[in-house]
PDB file of N, CA and C in Angstrom:
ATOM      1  N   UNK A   1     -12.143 -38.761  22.285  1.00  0.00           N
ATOM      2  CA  UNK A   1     -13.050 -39.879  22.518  1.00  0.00           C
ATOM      3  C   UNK A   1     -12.851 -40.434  23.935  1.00  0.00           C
ATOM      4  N   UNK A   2     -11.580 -40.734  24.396  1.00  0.00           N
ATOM      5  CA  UNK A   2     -11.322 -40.893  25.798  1.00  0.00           C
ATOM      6  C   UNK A   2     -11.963 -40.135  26.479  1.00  0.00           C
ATOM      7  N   UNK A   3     -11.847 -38.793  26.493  1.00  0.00           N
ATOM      8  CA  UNK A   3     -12.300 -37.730  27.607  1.00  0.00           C
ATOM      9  C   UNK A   3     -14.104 -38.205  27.408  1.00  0.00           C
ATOM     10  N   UNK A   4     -14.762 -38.352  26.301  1.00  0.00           N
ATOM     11  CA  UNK A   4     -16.178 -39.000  26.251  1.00  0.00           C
ATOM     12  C   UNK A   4     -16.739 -40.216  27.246  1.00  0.00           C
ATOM     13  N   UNK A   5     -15.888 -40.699  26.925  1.00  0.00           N
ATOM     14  CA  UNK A   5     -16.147 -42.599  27.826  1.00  0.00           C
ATOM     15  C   UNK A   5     -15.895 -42.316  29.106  1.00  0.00           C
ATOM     16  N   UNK A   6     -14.566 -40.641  29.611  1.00  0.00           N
ATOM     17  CA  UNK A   6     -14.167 -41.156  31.183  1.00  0.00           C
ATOM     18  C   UNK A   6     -15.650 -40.406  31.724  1.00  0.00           C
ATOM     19  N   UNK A   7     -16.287 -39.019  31.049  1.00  0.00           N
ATOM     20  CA  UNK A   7     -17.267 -38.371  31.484  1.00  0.00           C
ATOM     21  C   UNK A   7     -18.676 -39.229  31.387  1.00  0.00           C
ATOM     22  N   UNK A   8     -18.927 -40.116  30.527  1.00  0.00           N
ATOM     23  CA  UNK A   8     -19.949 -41.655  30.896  1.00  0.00           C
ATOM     24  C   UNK A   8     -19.734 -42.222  32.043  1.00  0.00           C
ATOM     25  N   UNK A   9     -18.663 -42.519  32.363  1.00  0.00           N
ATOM     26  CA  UNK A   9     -18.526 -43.488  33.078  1.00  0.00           C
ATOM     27  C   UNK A   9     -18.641 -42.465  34.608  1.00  0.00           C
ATOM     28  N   UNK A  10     -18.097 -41.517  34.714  1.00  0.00           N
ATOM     29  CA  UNK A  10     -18.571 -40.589  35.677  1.00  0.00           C
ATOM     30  C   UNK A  10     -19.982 -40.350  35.821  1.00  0.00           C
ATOM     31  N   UNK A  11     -20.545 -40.385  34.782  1.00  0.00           N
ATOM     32  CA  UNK A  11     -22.474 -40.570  34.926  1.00  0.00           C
ATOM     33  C   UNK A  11     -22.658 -41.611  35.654  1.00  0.00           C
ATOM     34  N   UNK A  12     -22.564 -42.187  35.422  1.00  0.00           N
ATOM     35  CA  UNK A  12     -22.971 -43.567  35.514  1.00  0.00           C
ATOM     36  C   UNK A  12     -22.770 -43.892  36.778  1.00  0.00           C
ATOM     37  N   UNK A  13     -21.836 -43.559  37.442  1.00  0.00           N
ATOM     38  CA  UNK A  13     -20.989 -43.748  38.904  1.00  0.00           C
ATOM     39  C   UNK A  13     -22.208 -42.890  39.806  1.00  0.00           C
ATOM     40  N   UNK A  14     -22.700 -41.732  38.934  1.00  0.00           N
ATOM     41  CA  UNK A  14     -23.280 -40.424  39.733  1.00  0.00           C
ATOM     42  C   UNK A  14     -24.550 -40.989  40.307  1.00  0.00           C
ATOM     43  N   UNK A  15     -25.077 -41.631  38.594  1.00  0.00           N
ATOM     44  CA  UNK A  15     -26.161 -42.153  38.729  1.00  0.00           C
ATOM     45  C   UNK A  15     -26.513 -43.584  39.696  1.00  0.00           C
ATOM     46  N   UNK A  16     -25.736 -44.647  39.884  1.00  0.00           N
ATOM     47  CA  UNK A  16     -26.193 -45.365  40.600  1.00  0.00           C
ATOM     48  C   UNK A  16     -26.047 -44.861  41.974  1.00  0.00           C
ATOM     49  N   UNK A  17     -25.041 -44.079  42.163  1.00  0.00           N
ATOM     50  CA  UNK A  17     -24.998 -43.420  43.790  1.00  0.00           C
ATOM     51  C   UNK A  17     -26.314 -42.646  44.217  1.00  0.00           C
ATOM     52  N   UNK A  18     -26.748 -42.009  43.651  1.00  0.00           N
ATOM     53  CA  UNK A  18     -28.415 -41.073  43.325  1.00  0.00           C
ATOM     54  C   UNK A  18     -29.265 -42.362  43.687  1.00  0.00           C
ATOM     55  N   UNK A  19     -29.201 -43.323  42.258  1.00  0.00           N
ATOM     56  CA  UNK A  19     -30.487 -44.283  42.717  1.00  0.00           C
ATOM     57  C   UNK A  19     -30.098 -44.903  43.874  1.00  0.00           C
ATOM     58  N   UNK A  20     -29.107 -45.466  44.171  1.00  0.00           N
ATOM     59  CA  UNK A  20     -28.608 -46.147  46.053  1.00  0.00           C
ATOM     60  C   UNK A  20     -28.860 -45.132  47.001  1.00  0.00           C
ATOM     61  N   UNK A  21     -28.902 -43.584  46.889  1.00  0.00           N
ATOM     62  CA  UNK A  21     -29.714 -42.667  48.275  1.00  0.00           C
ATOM     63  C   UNK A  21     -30.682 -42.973  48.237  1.00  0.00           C
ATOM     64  N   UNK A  22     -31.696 -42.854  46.946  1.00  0.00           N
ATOM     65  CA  UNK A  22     -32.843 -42.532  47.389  1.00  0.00           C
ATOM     66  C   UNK A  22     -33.798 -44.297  47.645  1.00  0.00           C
ATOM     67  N   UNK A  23     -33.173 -45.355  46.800  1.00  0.00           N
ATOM     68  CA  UNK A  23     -34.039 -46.364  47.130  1.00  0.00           C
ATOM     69  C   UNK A  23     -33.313 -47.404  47.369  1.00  0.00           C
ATOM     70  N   UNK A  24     -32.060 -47.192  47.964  1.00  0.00           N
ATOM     71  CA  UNK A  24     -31.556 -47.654  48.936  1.00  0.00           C
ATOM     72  C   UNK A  24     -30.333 -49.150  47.774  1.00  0.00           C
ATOM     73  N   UNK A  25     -29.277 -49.796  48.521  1.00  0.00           N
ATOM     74  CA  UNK A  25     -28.368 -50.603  47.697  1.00  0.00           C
ATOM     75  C   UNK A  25     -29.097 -51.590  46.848  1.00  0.00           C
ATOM     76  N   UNK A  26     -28.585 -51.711  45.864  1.00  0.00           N
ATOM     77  CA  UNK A  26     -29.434 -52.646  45.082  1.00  0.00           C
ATOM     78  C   UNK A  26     -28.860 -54.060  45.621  1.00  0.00           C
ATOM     79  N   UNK A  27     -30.213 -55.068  46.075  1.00  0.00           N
ATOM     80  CA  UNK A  27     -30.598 -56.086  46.440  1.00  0.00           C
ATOM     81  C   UNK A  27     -29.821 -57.105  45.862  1.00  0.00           C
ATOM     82  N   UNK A  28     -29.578 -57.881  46.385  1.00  0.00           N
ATOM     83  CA  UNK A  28     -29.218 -59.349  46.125  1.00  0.00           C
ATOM     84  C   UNK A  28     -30.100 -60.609  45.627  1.00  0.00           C
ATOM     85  N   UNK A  29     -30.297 -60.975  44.897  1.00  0.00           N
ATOM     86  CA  UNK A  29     -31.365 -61.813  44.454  1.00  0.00           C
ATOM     87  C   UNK A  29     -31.352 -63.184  45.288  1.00  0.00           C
ATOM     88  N   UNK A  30     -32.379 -63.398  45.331  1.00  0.00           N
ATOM     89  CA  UNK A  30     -33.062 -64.697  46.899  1.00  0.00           C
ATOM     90  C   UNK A  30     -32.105 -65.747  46.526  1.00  0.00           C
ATOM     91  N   UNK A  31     -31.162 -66.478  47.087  1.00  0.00           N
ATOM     92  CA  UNK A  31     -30.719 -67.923  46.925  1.00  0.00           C
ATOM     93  C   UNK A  31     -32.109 -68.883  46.613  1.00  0.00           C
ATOM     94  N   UNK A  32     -31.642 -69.705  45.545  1.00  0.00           N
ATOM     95  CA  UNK A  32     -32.813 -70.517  45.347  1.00  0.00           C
ATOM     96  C   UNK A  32     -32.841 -71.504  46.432  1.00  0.00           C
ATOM     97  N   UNK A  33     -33.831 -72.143  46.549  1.00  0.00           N
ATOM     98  CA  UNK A  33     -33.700 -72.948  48.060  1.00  0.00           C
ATOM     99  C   UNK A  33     -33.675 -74.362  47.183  1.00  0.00           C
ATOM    100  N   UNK A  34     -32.640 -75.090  48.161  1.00  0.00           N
ATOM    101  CA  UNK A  34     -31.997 -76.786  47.733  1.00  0.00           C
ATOM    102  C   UNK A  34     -33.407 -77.565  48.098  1.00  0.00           C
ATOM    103  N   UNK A  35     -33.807 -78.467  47.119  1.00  0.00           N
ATOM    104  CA  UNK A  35     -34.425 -79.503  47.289  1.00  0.00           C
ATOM    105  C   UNK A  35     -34.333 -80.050  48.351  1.00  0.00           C
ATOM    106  N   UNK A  36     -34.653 -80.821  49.813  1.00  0.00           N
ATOM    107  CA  UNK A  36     -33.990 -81.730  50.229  1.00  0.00           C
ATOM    108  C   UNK A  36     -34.729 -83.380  50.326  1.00  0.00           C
ATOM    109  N   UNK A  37     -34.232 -84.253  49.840  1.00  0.00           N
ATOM    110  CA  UNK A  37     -35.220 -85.234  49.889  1.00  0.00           C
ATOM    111  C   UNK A  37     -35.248 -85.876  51.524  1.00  0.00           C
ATOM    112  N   UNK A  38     -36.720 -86.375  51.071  1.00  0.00           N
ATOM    113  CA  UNK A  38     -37.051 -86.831  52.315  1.00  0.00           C
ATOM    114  C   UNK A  38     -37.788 -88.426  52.412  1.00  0.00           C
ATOM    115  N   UNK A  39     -37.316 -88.963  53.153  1.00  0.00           N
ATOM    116  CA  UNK A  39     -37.573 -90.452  53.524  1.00  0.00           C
ATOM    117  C   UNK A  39     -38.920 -90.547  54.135  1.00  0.00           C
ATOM    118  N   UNK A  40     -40.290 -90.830  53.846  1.00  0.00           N
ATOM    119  CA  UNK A  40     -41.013 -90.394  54.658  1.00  0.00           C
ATOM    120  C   UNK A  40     -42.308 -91.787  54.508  1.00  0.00           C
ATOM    121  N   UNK A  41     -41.244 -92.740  54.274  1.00  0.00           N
ATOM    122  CA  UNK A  41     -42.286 -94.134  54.500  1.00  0.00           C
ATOM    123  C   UNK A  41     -42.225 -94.228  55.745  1.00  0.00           C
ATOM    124  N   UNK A  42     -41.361 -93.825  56.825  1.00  0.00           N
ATOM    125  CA  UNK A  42     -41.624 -94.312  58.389  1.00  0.00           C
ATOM    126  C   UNK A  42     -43.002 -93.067  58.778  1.00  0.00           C
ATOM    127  N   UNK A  43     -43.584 -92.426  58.779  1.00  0.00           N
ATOM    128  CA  UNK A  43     -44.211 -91.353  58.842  1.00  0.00           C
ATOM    129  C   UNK A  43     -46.094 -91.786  57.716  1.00  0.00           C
ATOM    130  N   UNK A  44     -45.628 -92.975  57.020  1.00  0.00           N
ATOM    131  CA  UNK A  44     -47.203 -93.366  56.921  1.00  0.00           C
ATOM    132  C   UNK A  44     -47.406 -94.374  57.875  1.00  0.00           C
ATOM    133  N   UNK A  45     -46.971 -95.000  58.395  1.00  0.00           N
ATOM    134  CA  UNK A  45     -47.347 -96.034  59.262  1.00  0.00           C
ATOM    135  C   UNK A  45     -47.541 -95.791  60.226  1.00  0.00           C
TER     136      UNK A  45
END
């Protein structure tokens, strides 16, 4: 059963290296962007 899981896990290694040649490192997902408040009664007058 060991020798099963180490030859998965060797897939698996194969396989994301395959999908990272061909379409390149998988991405980082966007930082959400911070609210920032804004004071903006001087700006109606």
């Amino acid at each position: 059963m060991d020798y099963l899981e180490r030859l998965l896990d060797k897939l698996r290694e194969l396989a994301q290296k395959l999908i990272e040649g061909l379409l390149g490192p998988q991405g980082e997902p966007e930082p959400e962007l911070i609210p920032i408040p804004v004071n903006d009664r001087r700006s109606r007058r």
